[in-house]
PDB file of N, CA and C in Angstrom:
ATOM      1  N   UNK A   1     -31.189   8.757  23.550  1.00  0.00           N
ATOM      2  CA  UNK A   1     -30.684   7.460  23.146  1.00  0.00           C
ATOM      3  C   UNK A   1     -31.663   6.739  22.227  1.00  0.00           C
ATOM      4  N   UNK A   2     -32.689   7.149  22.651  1.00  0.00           N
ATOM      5  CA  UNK A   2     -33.709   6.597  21.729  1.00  0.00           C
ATOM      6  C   UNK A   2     -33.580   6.673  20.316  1.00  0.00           C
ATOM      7  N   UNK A   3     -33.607   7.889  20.030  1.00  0.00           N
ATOM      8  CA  UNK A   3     -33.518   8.754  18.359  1.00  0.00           C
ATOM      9  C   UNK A   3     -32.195   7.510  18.013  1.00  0.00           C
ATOM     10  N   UNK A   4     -31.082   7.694  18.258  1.00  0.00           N
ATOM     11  CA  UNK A   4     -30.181   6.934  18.051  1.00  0.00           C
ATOM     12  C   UNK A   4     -29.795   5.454  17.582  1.00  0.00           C
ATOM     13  N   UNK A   5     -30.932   4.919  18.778  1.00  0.00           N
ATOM     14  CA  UNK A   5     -31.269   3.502  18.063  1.00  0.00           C
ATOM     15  C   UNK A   5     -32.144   3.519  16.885  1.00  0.00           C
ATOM     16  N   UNK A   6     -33.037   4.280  16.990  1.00  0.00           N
ATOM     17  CA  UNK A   6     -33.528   4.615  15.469  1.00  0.00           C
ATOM     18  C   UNK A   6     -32.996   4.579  14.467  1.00  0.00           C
ATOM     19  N   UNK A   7     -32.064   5.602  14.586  1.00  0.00           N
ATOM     20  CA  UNK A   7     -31.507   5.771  13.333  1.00  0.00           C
ATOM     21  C   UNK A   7     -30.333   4.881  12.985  1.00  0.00           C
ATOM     22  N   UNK A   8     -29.619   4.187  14.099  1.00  0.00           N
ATOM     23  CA  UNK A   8     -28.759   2.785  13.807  1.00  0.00           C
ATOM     24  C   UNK A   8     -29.087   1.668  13.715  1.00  0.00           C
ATOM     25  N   UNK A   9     -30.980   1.369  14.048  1.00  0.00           N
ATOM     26  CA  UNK A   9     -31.397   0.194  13.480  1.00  0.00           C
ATOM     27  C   UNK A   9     -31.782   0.353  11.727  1.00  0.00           C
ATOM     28  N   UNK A  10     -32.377   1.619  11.335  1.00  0.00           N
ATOM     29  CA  UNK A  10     -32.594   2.252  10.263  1.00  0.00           C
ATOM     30  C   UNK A  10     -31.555   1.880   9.529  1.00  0.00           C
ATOM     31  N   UNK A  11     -30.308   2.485   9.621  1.00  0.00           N
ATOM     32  CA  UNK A  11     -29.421   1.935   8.804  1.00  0.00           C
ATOM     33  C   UNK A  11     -28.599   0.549   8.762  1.00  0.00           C
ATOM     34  N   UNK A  12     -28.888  -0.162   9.736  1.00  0.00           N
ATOM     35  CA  UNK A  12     -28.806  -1.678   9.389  1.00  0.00           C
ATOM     36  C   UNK A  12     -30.187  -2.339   8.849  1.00  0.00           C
ATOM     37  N   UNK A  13     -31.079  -2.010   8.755  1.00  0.00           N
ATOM     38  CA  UNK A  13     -31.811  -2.710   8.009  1.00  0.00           C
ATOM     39  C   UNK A  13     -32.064  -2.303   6.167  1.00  0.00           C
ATOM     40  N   UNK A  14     -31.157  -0.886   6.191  1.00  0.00           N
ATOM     41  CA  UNK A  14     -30.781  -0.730   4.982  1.00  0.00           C
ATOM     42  C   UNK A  14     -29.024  -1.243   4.431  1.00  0.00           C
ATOM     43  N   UNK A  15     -28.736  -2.005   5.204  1.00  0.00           N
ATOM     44  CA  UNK A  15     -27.613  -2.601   5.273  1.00  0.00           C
ATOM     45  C   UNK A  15     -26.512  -1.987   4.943  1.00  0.00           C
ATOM     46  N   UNK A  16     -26.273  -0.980   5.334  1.00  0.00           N
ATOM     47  CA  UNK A  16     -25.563  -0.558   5.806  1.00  0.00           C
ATOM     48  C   UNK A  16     -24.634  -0.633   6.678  1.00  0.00           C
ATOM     49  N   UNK A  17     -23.080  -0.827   6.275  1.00  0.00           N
ATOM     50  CA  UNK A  17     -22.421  -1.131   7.983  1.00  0.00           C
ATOM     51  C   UNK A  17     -21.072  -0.853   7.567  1.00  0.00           C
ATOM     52  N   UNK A  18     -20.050  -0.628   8.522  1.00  0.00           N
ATOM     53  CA  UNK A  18     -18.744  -0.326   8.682  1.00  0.00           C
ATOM     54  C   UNK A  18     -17.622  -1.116   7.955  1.00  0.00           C
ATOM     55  N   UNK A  19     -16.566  -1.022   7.441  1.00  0.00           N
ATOM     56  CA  UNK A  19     -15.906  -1.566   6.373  1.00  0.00           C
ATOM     57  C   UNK A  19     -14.602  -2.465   7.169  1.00  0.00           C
ATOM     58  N   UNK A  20     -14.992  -2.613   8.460  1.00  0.00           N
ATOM     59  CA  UNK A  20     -14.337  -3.931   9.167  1.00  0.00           C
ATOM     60  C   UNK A  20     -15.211  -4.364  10.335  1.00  0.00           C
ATOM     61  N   UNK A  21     -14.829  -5.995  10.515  1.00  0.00           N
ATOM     62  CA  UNK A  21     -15.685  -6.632  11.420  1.00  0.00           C
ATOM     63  C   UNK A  21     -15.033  -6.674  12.991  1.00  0.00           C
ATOM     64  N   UNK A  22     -16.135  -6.940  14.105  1.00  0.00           N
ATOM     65  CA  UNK A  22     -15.612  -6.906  15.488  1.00  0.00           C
ATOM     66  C   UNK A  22     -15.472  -8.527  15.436  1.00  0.00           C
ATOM     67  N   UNK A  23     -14.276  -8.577  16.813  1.00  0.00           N
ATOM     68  CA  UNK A  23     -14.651 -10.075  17.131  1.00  0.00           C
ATOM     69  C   UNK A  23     -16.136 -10.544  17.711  1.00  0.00           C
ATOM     70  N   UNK A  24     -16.146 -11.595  17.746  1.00  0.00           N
ATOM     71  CA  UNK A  24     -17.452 -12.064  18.647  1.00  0.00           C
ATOM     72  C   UNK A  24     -17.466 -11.801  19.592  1.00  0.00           C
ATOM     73  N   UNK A  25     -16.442 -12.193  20.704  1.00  0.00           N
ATOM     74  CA  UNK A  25     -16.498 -11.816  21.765  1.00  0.00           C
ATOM     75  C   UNK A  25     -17.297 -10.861  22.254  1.00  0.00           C
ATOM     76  N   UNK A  26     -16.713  -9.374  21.717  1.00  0.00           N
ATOM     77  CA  UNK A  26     -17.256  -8.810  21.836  1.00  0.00           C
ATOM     78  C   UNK A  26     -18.917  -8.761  21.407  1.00  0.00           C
ATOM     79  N   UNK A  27     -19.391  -8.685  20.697  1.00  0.00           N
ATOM     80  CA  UNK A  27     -21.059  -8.920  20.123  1.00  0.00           C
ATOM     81  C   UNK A  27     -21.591 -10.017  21.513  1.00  0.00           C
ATOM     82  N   UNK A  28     -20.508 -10.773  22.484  1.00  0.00           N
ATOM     83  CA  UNK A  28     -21.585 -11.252  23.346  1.00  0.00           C
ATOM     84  C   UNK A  28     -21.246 -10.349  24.725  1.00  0.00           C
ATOM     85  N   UNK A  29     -20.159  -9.734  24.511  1.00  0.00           N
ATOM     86  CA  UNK A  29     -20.378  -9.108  25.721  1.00  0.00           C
ATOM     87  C   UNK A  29     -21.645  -7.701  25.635  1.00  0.00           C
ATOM     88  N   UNK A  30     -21.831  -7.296  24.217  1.00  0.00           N
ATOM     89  CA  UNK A  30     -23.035  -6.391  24.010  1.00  0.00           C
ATOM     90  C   UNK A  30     -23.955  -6.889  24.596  1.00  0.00           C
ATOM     91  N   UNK A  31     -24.369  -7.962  24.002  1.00  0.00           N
ATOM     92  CA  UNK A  31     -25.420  -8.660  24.233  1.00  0.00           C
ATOM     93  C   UNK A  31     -25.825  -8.851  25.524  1.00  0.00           C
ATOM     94  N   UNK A  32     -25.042  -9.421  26.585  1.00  0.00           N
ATOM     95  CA  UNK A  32     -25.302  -9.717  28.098  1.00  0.00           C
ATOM     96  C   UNK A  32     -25.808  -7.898  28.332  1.00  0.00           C
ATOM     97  N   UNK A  33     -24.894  -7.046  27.967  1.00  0.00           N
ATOM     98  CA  UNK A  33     -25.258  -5.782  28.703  1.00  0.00           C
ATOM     99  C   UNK A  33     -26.837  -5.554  28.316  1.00  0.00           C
ATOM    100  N   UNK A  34     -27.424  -6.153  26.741  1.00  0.00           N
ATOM    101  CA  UNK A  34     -28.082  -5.513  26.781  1.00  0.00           C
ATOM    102  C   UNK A  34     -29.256  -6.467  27.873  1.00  0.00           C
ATOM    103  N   UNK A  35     -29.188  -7.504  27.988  1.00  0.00           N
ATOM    104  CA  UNK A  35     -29.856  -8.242  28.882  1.00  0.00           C
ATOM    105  C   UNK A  35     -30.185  -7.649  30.029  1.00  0.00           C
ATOM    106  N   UNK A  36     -28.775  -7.786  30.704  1.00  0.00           N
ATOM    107  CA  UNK A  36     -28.890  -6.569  31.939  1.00  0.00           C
ATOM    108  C   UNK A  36     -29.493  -5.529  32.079  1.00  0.00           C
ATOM    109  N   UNK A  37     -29.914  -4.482  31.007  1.00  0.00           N
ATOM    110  CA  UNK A  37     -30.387  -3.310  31.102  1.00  0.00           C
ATOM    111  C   UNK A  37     -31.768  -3.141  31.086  1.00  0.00           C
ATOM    112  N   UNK A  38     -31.743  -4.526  30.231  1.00  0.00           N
ATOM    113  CA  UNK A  38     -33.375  -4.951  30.035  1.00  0.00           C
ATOM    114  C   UNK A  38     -34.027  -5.269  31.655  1.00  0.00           C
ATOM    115  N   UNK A  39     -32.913  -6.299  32.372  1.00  0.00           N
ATOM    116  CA  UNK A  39     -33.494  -6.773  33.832  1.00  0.00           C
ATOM    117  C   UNK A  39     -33.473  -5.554  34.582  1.00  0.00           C
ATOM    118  N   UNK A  40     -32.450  -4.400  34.666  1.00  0.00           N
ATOM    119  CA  UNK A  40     -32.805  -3.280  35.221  1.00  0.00           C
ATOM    120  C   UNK A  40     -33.825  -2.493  35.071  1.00  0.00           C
ATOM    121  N   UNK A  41     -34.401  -2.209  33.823  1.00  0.00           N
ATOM    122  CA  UNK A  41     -35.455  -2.020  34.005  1.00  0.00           C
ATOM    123  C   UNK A  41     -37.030  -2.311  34.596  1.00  0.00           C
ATOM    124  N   UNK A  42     -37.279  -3.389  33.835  1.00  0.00           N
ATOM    125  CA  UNK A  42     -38.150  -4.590  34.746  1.00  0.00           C
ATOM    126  C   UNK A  42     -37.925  -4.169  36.336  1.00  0.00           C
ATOM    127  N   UNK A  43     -36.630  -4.100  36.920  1.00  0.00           N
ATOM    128  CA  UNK A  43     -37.060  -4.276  38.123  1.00  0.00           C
ATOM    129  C   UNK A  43     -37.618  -3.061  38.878  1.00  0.00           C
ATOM    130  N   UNK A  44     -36.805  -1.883  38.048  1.00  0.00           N
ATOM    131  CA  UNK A  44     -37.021  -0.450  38.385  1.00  0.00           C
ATOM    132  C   UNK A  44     -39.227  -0.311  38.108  1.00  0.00           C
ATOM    133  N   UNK A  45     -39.638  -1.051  36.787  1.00  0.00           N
ATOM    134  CA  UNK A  45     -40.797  -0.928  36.556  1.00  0.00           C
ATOM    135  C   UNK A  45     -41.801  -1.367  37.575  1.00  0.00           C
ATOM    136  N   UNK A  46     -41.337  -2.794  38.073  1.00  0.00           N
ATOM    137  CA  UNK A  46     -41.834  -3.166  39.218  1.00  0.00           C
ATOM    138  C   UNK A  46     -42.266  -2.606  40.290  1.00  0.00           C
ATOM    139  N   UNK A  47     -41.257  -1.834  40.395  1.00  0.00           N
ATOM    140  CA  UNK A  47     -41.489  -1.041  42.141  1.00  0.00           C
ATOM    141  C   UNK A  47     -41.942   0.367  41.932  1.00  0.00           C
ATOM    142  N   UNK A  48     -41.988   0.934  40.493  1.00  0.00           N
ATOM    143  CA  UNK A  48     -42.675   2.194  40.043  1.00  0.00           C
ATOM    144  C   UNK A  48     -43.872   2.055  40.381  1.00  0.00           C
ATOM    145  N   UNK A  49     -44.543   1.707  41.449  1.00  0.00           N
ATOM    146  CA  UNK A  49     -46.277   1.919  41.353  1.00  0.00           C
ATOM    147  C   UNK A  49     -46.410   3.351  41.868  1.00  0.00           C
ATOM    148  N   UNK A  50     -45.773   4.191  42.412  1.00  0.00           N
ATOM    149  CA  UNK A  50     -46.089   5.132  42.743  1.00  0.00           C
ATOM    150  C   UNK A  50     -44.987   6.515  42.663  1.00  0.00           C
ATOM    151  N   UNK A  51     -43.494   5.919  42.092  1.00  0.00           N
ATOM    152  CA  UNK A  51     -42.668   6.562  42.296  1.00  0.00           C
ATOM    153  C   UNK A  51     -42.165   7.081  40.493  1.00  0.00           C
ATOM    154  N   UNK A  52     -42.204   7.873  40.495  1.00  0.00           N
ATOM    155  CA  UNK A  52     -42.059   8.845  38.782  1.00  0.00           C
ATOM    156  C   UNK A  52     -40.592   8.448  38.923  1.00  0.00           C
ATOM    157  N   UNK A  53     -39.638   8.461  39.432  1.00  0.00           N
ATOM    158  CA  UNK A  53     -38.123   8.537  39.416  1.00  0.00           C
ATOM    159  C   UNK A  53     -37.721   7.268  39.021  1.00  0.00           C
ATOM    160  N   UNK A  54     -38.242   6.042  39.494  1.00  0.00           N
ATOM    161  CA  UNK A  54     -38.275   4.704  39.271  1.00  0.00           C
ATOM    162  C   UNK A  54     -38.862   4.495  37.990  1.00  0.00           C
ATOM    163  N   UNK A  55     -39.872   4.806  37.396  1.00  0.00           N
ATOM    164  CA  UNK A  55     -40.668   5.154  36.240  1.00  0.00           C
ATOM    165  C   UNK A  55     -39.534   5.494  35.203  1.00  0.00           C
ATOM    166  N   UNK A  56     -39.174   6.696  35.453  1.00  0.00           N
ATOM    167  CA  UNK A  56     -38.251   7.540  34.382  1.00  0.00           C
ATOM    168  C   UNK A  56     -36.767   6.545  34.663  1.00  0.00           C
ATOM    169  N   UNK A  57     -36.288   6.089  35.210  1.00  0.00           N
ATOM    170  CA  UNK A  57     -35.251   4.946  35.121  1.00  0.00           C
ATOM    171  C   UNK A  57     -35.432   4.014  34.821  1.00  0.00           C
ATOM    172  N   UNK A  58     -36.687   2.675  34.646  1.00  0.00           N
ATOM    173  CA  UNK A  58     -37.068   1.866  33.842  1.00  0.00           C
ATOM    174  C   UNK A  58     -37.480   2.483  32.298  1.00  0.00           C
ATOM    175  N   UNK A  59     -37.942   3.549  32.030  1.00  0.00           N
ATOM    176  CA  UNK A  59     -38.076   3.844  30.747  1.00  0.00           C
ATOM    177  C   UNK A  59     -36.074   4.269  30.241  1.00  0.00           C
ATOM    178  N   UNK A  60     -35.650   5.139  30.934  1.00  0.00           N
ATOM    179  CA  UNK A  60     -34.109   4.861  30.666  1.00  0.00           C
ATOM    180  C   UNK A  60     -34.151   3.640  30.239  1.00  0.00           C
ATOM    181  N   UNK A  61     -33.481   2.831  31.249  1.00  0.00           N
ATOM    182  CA  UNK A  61     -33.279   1.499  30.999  1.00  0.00           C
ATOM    183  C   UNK A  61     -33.261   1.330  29.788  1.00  0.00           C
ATOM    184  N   UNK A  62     -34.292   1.247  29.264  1.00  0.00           N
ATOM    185  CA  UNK A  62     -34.992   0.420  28.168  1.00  0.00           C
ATOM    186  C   UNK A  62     -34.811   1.266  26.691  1.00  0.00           C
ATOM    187  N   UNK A  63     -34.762   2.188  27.035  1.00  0.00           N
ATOM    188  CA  UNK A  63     -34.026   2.943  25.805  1.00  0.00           C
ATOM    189  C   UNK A  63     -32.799   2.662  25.872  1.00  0.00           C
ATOM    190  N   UNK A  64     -31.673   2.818  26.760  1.00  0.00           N
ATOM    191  CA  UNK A  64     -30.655   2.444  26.396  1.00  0.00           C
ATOM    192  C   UNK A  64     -30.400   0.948  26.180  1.00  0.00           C
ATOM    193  N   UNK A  65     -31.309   0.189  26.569  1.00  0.00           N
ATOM    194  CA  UNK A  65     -30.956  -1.621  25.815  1.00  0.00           C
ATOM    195  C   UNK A  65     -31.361  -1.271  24.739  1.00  0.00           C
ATOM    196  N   UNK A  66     -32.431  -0.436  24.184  1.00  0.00           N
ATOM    197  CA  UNK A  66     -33.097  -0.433  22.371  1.00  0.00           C
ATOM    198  C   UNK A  66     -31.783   0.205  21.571  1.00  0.00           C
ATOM    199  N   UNK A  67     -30.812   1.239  21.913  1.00  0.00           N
ATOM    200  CA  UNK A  67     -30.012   1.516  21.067  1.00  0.00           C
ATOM    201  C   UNK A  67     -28.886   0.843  21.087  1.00  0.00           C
ATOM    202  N   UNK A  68     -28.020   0.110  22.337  1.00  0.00           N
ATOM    203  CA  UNK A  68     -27.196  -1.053  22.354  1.00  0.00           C
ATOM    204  C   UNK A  68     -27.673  -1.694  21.335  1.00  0.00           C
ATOM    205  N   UNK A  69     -28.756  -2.165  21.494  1.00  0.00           N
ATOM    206  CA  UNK A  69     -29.048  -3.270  20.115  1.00  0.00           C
ATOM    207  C   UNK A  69     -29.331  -3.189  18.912  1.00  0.00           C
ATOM    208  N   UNK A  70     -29.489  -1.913  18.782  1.00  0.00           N
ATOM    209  CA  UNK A  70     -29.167  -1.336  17.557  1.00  0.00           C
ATOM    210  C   UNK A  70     -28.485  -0.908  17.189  1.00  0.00           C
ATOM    211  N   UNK A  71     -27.132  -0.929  17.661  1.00  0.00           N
ATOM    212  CA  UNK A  71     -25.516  -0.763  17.870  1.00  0.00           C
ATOM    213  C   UNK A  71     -25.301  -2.119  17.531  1.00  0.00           C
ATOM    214  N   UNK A  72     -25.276  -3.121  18.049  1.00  0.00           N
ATOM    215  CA  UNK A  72     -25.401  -4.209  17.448  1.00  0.00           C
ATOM    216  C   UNK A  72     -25.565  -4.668  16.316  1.00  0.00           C
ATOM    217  N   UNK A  73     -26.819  -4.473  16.147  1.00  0.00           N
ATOM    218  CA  UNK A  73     -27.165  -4.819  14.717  1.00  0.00           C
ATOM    219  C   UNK A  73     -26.679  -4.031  13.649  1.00  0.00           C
ATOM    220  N   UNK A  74     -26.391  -2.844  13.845  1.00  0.00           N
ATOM    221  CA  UNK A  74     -25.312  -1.957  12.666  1.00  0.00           C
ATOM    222  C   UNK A  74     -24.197  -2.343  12.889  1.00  0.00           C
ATOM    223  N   UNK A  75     -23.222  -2.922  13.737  1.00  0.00           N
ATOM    224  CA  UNK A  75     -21.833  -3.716  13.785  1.00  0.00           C
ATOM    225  C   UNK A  75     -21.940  -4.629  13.389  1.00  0.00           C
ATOM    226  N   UNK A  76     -23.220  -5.937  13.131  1.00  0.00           N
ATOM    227  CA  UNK A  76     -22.411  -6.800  12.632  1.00  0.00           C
ATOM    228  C   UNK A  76     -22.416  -7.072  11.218  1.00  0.00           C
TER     229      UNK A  76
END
């Protein structure tokens, strides 16, 4: 997921983007998710002091909020 947001923030900052627009709505319901994924992580990071599985699910996490939002930012 990572590579992904890469390469879909990459091409929105070369402005690049799709040849119709979403509603808003939607762009805030992205948005909350990506919030959420962000707080899932955090919390998973928290309690990783000793556990690799918790570790590797806060780093999830957090890759998948980095390419949501770079899904984002190439939609709008």
């Amino acid at each position: 997921m990572l590579i992904y947001g890469f390469i879909l923030w990459g091409l929105a900052l070369l402005g690049i983007g799709l040849p119709f627009h979403l509603p808003r709505w939607l762009f805030v319901i992205l948005q909350v998710l990506v919030i959420w994924m962000l707080w899932r992580g955090v919390k998973a990071a928290r309690r990783a002091t000793h556990n690799q599985v918790r570790l590797f699910s806060a780093q999830e996490n957090w890759a998948n909020a980095f390419a949501l939002q770079a899904l984002i930012l190439f939609l709008w």
